[in-house]
Protein backbone atom coordinates (compact mmCIF):
# COMPACT_ATOMS: atom_id res chain seq x y z
CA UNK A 1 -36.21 52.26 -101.11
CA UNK A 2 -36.39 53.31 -97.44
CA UNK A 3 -35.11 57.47 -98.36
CA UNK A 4 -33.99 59.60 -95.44
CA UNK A 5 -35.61 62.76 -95.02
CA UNK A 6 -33.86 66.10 -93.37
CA UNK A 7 -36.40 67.68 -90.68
CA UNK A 8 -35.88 70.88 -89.66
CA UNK A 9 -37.58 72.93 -86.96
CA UNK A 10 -37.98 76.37 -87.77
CA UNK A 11 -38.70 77.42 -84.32
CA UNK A 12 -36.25 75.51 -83.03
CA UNK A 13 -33.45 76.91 -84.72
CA UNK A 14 -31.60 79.61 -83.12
CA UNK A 15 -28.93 80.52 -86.07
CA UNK A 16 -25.87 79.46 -84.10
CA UNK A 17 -24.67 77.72 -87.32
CA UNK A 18 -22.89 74.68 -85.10
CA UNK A 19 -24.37 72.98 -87.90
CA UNK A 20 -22.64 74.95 -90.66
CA UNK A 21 -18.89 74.47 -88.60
CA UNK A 22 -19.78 71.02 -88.03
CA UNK A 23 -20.30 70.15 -91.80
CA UNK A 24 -16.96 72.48 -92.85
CA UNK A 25 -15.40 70.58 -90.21
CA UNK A 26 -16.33 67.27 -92.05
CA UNK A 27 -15.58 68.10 -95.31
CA UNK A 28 -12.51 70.14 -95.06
CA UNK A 29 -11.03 68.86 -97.82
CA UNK A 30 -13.97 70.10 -99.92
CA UNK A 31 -13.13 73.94 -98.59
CA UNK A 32 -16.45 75.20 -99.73
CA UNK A 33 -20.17 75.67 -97.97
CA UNK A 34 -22.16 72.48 -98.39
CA UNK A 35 -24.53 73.57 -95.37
CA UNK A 36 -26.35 77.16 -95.35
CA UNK A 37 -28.45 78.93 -92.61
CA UNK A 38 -31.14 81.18 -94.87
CA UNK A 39 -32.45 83.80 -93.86
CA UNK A 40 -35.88 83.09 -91.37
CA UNK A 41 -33.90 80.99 -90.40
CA UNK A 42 -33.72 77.93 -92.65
CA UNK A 43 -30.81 75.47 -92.43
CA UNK A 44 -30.44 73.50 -95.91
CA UNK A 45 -28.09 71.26 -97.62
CA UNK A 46 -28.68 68.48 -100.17
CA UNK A 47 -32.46 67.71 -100.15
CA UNK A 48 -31.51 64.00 -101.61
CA UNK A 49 -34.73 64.84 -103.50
CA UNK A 50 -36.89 62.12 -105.19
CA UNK A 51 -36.57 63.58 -108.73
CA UNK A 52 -32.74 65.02 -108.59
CA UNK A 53 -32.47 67.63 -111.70
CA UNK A 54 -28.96 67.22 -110.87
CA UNK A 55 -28.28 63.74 -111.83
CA UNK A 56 -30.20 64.70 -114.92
CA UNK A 57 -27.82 67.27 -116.34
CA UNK A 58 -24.67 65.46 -115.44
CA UNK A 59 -23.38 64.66 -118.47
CA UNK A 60 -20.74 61.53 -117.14
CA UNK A 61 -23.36 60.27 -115.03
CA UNK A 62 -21.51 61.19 -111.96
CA UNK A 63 -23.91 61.74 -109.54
CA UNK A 64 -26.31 58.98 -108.31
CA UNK A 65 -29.42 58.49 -106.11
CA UNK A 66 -28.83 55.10 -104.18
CA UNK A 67 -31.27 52.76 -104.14
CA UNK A 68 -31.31 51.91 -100.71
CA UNK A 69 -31.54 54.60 -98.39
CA UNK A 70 -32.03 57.41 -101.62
CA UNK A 71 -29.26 59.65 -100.89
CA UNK A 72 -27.57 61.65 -103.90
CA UNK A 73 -24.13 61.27 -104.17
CA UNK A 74 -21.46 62.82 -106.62
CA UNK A 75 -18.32 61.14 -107.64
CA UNK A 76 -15.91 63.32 -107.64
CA UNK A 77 -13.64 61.38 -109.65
CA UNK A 78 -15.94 60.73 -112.40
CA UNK A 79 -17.31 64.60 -112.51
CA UNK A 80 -15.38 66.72 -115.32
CA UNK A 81 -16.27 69.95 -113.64
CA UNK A 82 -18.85 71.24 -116.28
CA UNK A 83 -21.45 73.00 -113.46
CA UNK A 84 -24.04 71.64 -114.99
CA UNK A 85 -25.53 70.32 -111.54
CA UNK A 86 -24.80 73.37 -109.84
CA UNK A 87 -26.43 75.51 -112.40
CA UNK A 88 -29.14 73.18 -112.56
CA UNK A 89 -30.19 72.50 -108.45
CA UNK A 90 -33.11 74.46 -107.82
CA UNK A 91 -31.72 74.70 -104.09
CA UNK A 92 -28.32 75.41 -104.42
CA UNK A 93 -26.94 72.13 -103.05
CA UNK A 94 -23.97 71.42 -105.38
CA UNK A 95 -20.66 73.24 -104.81
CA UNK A 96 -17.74 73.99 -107.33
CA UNK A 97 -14.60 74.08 -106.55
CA UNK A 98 -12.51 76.44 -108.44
CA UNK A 99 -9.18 74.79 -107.23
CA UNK A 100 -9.88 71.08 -108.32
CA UNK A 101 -12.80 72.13 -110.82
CA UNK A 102 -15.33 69.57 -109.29
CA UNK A 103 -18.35 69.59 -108.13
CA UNK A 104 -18.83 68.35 -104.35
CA UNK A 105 -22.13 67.99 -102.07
CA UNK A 106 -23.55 66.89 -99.42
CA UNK A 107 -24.05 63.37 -99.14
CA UNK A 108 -25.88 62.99 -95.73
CA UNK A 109 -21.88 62.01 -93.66
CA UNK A 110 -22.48 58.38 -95.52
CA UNK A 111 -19.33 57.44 -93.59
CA UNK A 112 -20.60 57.89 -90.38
CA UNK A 113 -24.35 56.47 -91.16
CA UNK A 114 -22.41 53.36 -92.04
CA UNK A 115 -21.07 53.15 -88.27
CA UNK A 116 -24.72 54.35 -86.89
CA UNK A 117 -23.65 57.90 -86.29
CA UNK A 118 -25.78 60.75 -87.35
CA UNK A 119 -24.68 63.61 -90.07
CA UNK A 120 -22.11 65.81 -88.71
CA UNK A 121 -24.90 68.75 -89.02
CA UNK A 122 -27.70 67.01 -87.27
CA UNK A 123 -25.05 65.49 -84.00
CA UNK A 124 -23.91 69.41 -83.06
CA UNK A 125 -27.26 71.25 -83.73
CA UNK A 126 -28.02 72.15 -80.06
CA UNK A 127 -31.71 73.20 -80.18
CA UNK A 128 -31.53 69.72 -82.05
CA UNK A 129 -33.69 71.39 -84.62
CA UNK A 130 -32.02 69.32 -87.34
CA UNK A 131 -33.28 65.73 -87.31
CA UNK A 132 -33.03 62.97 -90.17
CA UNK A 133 -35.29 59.86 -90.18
CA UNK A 134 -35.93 56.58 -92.77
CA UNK A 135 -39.29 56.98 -94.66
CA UNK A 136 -40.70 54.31 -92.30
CA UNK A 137 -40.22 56.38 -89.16
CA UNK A 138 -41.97 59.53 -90.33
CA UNK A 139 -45.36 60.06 -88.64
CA UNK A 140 -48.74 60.60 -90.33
CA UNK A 141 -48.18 64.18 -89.60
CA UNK A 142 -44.81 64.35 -91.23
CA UNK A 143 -45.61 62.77 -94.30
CA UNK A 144 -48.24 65.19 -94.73
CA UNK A 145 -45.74 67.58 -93.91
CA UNK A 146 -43.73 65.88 -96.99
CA UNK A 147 -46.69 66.38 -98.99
CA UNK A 148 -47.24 70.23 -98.73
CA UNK A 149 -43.56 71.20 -98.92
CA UNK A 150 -43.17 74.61 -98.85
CA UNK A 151 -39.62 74.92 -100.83
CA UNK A 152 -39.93 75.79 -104.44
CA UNK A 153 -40.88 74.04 -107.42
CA UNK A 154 -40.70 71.48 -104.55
CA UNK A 155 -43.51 69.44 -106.82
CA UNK A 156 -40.84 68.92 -109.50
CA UNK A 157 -37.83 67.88 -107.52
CA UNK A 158 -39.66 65.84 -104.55
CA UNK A 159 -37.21 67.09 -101.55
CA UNK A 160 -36.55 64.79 -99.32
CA UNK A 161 -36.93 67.48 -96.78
CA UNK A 162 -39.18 67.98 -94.07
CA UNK A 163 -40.33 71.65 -92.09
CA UNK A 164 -41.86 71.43 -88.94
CA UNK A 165 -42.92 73.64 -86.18
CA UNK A 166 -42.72 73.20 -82.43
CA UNK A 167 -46.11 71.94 -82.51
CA UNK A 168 -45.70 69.23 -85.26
CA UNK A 169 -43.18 67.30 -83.42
């Protein structure tokens, strides 16, 4: 599996949240927050991790890693809206819907990685602090970086999520 990894550059950010419109924008139809900006700032979505706790506790198997490229993806049709992914994310990536009682998240803009475009949140960040790369474009400094993630209980769930400073790039 070649996974893609989210980077984000802390001191990059500037907490315009283009990248927060952009992903509403893309997902409209999902009318929910599939993007935050944290406080500090910290920009997060689906971290696509390694070891998803979310797949674990679906029930209908409706959410799967991929194989090829390691993105986490829910199928909405198959999901019977029981939260158990939601409740279960350590980061907070799966949303509920209340109106169509499903759960919906962010599955890196597969449609437009399929025509070479990047994520809807990484094309309108303008400090271009967000970034995503393939596992085999990573430097030896950012798979060190991958290494000593600093998320939670990021040792259990493997995020596929990368921090970086201004110097690290």
């Amino acid at each position: 599996m070649n996974q893609y990894y989210f980077i984000f550059n802390q001191d990059l950010c500037i907490e315009c949240n283009s990248c927060i419109i952009a992903c509403s924008q893309k997902n409209e139809e999902v009318n929910g927050n599939l993007r935050k900006v944290l406080p500090h700032p910290i920009s997060i979505s689906c971290n696509h991790c390694q070891e998803p706790l979310c797949q674990k506790v679906c029930p209908v198997n409706a959410i799967d890693k991929r194989l090829e490229d390691g993105i986490v993806i829910i199928d909405s049709d198959r999901c019977i809206g029981c939260k158990r992914c939601v409740k279960r994310c350590l980061y907070q990536a799966p949303y509920f819907s209340e109106n169509e009682s499903k759960a919906y998240k962010c599955n890196l803009c597969l449609d437009r990685l399929k025509n070479n475009e990047l994520p809807s949140c990484v094309e309108s960040c303008l400090m271009q602090a967000l970034e995503i790369k393939r596992e085999d474009e990573l430097s030896d400094a950012e798979k060190n970086l991958v290494k000593n993630n600093p998320l939670p209980n990021s040792e259990v769930t493997e995020p596929s999520y990368i921090f970086k400073n201004v110097e690290e790039r």
